[in-house]
Structures are given as C-alpha cells and as structure tokens.
N, C-alpha and C. Protein backbone atom coordinates (compact mmCIF):
# COMPACT_ATOMS: atom_id res chain seq x y z
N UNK A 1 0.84 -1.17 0.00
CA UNK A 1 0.00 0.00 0.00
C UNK A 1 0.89 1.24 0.00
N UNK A 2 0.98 2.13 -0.34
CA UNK A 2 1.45 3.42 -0.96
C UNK A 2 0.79 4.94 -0.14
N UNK A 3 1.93 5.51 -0.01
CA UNK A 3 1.54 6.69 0.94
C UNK A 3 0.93 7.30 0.48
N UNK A 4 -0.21 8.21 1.43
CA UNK A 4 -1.05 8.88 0.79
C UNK A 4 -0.84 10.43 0.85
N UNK A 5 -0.86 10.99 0.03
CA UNK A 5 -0.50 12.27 -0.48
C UNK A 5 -1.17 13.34 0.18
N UNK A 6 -0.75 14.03 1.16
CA UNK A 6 -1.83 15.16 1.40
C UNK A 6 -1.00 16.50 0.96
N UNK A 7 -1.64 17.20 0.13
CA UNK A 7 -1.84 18.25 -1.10
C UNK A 7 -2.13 19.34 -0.07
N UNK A 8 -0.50 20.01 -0.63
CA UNK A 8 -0.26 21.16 -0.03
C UNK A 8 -0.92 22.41 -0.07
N UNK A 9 -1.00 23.45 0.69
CA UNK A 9 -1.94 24.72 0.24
C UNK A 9 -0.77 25.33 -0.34
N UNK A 10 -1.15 26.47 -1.81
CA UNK A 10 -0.69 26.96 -2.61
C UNK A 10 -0.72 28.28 -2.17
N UNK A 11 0.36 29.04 -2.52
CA UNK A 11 0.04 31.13 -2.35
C UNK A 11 -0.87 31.18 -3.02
N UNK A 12 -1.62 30.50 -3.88
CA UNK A 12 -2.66 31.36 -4.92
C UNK A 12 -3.63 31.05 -3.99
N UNK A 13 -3.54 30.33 -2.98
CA UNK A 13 -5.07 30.30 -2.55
C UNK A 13 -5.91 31.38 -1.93
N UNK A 14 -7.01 31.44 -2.40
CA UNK A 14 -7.81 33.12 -2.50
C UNK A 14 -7.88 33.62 -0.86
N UNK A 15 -8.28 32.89 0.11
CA UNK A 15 -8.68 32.83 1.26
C UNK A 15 -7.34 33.67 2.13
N UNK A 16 -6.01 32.00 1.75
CA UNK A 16 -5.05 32.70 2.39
C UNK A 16 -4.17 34.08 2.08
N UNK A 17 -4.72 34.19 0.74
CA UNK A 17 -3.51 35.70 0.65
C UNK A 17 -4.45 36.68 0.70
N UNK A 18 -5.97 36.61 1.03
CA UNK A 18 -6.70 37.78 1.64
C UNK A 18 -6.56 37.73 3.35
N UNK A 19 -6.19 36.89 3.92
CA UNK A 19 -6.14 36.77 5.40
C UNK A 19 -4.60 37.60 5.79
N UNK A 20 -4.19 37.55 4.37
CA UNK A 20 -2.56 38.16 4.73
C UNK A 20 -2.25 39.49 4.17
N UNK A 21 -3.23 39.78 3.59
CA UNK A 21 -3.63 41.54 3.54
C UNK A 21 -3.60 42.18 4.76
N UNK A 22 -3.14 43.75 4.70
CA UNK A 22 -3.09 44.41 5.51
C UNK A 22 -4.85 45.34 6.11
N UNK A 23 -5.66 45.00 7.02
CA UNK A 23 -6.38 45.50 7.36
C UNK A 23 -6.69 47.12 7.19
N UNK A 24 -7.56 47.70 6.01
CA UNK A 24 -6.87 49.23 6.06
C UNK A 24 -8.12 50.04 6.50
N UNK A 25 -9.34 49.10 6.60
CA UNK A 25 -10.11 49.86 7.47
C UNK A 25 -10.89 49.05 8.32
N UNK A 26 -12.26 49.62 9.17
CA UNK A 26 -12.82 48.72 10.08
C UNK A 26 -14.72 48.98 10.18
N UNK A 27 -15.68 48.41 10.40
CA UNK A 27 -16.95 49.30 10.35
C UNK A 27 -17.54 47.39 11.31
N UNK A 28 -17.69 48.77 12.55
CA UNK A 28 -17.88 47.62 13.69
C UNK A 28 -19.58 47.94 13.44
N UNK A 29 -20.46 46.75 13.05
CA UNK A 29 -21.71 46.53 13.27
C UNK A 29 -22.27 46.15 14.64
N UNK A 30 -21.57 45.63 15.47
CA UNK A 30 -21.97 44.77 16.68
C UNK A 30 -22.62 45.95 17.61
N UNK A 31 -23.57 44.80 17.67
CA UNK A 31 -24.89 45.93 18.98
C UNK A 31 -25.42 46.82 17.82
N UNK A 32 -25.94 46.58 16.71
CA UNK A 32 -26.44 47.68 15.56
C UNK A 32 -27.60 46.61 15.30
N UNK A 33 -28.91 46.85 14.91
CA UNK A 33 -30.20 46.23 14.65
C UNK A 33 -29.98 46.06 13.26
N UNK A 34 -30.96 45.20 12.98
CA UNK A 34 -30.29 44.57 11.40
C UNK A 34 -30.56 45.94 10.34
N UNK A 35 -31.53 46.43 10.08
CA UNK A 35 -31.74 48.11 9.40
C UNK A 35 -30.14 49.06 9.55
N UNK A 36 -29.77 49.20 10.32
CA UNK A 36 -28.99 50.40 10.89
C UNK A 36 -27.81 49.67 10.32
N UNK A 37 -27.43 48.04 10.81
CA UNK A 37 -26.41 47.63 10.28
C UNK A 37 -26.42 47.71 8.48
N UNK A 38 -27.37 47.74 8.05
CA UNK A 38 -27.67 47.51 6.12
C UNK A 38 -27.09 49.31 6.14
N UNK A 39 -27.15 49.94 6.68
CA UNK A 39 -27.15 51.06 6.29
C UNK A 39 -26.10 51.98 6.46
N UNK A 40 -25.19 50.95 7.46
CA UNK A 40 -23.99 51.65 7.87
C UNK A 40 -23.20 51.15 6.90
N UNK A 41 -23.35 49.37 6.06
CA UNK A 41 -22.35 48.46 5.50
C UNK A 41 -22.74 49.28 4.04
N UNK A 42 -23.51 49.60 3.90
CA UNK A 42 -24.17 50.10 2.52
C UNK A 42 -23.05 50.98 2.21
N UNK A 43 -23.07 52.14 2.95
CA UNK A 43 -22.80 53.56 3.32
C UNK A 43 -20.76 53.31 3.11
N UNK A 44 -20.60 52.25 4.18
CA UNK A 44 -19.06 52.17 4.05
C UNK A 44 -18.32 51.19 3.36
N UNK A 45 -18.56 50.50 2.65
CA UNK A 45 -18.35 49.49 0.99
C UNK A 45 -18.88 50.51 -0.19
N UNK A 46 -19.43 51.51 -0.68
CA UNK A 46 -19.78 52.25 -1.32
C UNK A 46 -18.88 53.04 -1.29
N UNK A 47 -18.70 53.90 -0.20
CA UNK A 47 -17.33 55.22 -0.07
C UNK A 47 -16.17 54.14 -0.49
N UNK A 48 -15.61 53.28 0.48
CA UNK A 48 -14.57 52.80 0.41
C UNK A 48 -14.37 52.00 -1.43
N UNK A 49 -15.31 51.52 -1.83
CA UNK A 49 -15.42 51.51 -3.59
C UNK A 49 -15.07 52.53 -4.19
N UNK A 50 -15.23 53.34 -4.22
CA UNK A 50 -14.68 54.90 -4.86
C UNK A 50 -13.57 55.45 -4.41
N UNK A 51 -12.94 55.37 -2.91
CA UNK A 51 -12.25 55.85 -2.62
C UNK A 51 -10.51 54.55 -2.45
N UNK A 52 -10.88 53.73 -2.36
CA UNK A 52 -10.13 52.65 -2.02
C UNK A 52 -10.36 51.42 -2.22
N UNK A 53 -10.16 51.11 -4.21
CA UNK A 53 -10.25 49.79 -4.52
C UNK A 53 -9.51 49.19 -4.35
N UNK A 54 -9.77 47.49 -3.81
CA UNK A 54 -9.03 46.55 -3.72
C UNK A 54 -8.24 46.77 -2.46
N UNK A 55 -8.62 47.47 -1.40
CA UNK A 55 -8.44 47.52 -0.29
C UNK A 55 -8.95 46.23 0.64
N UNK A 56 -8.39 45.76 1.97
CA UNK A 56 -9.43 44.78 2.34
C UNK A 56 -9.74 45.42 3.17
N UNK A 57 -11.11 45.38 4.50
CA UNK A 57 -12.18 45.84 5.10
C UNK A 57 -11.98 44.59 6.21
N UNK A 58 -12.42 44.97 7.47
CA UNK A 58 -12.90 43.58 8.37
C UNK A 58 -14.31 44.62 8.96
N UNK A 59 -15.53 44.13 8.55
CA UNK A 59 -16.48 44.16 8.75
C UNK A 59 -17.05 42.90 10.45
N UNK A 60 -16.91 43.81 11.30
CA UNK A 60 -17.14 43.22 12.53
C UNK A 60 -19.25 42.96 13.17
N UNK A 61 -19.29 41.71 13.14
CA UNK A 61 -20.58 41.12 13.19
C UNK A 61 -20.92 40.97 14.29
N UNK A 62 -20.19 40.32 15.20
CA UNK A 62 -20.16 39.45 16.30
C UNK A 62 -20.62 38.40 15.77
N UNK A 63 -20.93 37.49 16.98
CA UNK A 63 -21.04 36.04 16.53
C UNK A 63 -22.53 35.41 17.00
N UNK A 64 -23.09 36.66 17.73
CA UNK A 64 -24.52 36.47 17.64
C UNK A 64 -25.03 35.69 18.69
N UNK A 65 -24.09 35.25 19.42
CA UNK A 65 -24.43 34.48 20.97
C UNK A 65 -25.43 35.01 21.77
N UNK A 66 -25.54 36.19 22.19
CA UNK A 66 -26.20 36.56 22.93
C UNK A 66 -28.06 37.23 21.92
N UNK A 67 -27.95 37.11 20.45
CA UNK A 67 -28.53 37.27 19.58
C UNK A 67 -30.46 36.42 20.40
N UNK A 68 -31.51 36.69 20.51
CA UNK A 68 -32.43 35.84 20.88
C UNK A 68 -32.78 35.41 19.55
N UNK A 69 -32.90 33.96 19.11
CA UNK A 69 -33.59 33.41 18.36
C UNK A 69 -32.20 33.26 17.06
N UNK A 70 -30.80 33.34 17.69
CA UNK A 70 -29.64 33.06 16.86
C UNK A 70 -28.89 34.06 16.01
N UNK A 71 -27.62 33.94 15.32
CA UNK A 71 -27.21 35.47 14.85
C UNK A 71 -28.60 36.23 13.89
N UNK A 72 -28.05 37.12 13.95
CA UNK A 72 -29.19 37.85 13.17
C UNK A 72 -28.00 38.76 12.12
N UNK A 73 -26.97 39.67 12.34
CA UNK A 73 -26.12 40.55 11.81
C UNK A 73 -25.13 39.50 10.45
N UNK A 74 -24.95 38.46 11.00
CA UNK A 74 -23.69 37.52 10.55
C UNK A 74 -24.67 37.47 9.07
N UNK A 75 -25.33 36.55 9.36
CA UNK A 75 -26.52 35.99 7.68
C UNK A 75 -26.39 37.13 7.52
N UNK A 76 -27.04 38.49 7.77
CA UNK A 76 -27.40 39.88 6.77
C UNK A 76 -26.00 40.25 6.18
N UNK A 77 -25.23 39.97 6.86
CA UNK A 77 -23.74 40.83 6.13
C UNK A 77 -23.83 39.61 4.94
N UNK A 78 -23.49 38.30 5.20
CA UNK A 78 -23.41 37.25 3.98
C UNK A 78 -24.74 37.90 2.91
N UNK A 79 -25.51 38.17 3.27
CA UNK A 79 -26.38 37.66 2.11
C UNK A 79 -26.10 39.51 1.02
N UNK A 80 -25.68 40.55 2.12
CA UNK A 80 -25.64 41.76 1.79
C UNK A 80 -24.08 41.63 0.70
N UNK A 81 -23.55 40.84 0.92
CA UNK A 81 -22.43 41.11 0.43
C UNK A 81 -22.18 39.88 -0.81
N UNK A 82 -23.47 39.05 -1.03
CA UNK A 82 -23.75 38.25 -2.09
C UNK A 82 -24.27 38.68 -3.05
N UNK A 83 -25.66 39.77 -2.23
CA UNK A 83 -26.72 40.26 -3.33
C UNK A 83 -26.18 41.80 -3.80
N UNK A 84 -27.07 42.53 -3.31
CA UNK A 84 -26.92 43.71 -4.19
C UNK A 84 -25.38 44.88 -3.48
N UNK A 85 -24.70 44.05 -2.63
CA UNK A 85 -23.25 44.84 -2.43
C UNK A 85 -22.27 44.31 -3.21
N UNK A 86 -22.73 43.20 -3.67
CA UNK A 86 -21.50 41.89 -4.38
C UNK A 86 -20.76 42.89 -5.95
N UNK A 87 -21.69 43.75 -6.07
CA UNK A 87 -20.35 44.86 -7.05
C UNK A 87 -19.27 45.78 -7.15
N UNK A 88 -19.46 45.83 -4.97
CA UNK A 88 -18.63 46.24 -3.94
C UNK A 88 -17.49 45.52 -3.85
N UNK A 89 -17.88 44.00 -3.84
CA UNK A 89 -16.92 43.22 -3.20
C UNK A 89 -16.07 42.22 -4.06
N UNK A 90 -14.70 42.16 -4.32
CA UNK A 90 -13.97 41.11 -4.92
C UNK A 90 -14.25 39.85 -4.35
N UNK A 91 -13.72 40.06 -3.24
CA UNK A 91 -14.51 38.33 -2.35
C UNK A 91 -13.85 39.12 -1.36
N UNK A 92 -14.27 37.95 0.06
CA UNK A 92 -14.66 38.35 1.02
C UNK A 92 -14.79 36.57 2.25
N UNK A 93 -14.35 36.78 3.05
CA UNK A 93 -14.26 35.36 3.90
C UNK A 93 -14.65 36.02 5.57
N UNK A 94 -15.11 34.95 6.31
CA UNK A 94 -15.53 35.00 7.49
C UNK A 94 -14.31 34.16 8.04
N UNK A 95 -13.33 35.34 9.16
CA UNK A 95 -12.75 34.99 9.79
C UNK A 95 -13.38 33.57 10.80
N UNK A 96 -12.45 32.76 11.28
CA UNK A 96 -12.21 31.36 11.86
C UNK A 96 -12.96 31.92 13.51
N UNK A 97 -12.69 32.76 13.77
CA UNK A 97 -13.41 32.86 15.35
C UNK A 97 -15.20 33.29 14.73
N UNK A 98 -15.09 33.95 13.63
CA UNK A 98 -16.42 33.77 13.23
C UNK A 98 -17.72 35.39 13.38
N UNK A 99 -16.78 36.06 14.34
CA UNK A 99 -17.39 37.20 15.07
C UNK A 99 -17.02 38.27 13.51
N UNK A 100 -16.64 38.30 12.52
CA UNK A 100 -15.94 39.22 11.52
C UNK A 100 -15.93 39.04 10.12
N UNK A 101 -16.13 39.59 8.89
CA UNK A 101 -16.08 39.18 7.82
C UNK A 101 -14.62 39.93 7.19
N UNK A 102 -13.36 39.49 6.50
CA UNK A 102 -12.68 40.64 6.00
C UNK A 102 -13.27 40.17 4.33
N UNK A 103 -13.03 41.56 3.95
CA UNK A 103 -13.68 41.91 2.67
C UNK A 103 -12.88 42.54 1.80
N UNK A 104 -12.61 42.54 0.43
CA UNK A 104 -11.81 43.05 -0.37
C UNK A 104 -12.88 43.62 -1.33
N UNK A 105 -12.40 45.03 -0.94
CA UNK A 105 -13.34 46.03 -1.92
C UNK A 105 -12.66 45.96 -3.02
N UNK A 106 -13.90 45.90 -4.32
CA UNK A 106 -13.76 46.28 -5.58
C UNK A 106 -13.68 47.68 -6.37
C-alpha cells in the first residue's frame, strides 16, 4: 500500500492571501439592529469603492451568541455582500473565530 499524499496549500489560494492583507479599514456593526447595520455596510463598501479599490475591510458582526432566536447581523452581512453589495466586493471570507467578515473592496 502506498503513501497517501496530502496536497499542499498553494500562495494562490484566494482565502489565504486575503487573510494576509493588511487591514486598512474597520466598520464595527456589533450591537447595531439589522436596518442600521444595512445602512452603515451600505454607506461604508460604497465610499470605500470609490475611494479605495481593492483595499481589504474587516467588517465586525459578532457572533450572535447573545442574539435571541440566533445570529441575526452575521446571515445579513453574507447575504448583503452576495446580493446587491456583491459589485462592492472582490470576495470576502468570514474569519475562523467567526465574530468578523474581511472583505476586499472592488
């Protein structure tokens, strides 16, 4: 039987060389109601599009623990940054502790 190969991660991989970007701005949502949060992320992926493409962003969610009835902020940023912000965003990953999205403006 013959060793089995486990397949190294590459620099091209999208995830890791956005995790190794330099953070150049921040737009803390946490403790913001889901409205106020659409309107702050709207507001600062829009400026930061015009003013600073291809910048990355860490868009702070929390993780929704204390959330009644489960996160509520986390899904709205995903789905905000799928649907109609996604012309904002190059891509974009949810940090490993989970409380944060970093984002690479387009």
């Amino acid at each position: 039987m013959g060793k089995r190969r486990i397949p190294l991660k590459t620099s091209t991989d999208s995830v890791d060389s956005l995790l190794a970007k330099p953070v150049e701005a921040e737009a803390d949502l946490h403790g913001l109601d889901a409205g106020s949060a659409k309107v702050k992320l709207e507001s600062f992926l829009s400026r930061l599009a015009q003013t600073r493409p291809g910048s990355v962003v860490r868009i702070i969610t929390g993780r929704g623990n204390r959330s009644e009835g489960g996160p509520v902020l986390q899904p709205l940023v995903r789905d905000l940054l799928d649907g109609h912000l996604a012309k904002h965003v190059q891509r974009y990953t949810l940090i490993s502790a989970g409380g944060a999205y970093l984002v690479q403006v387009r």
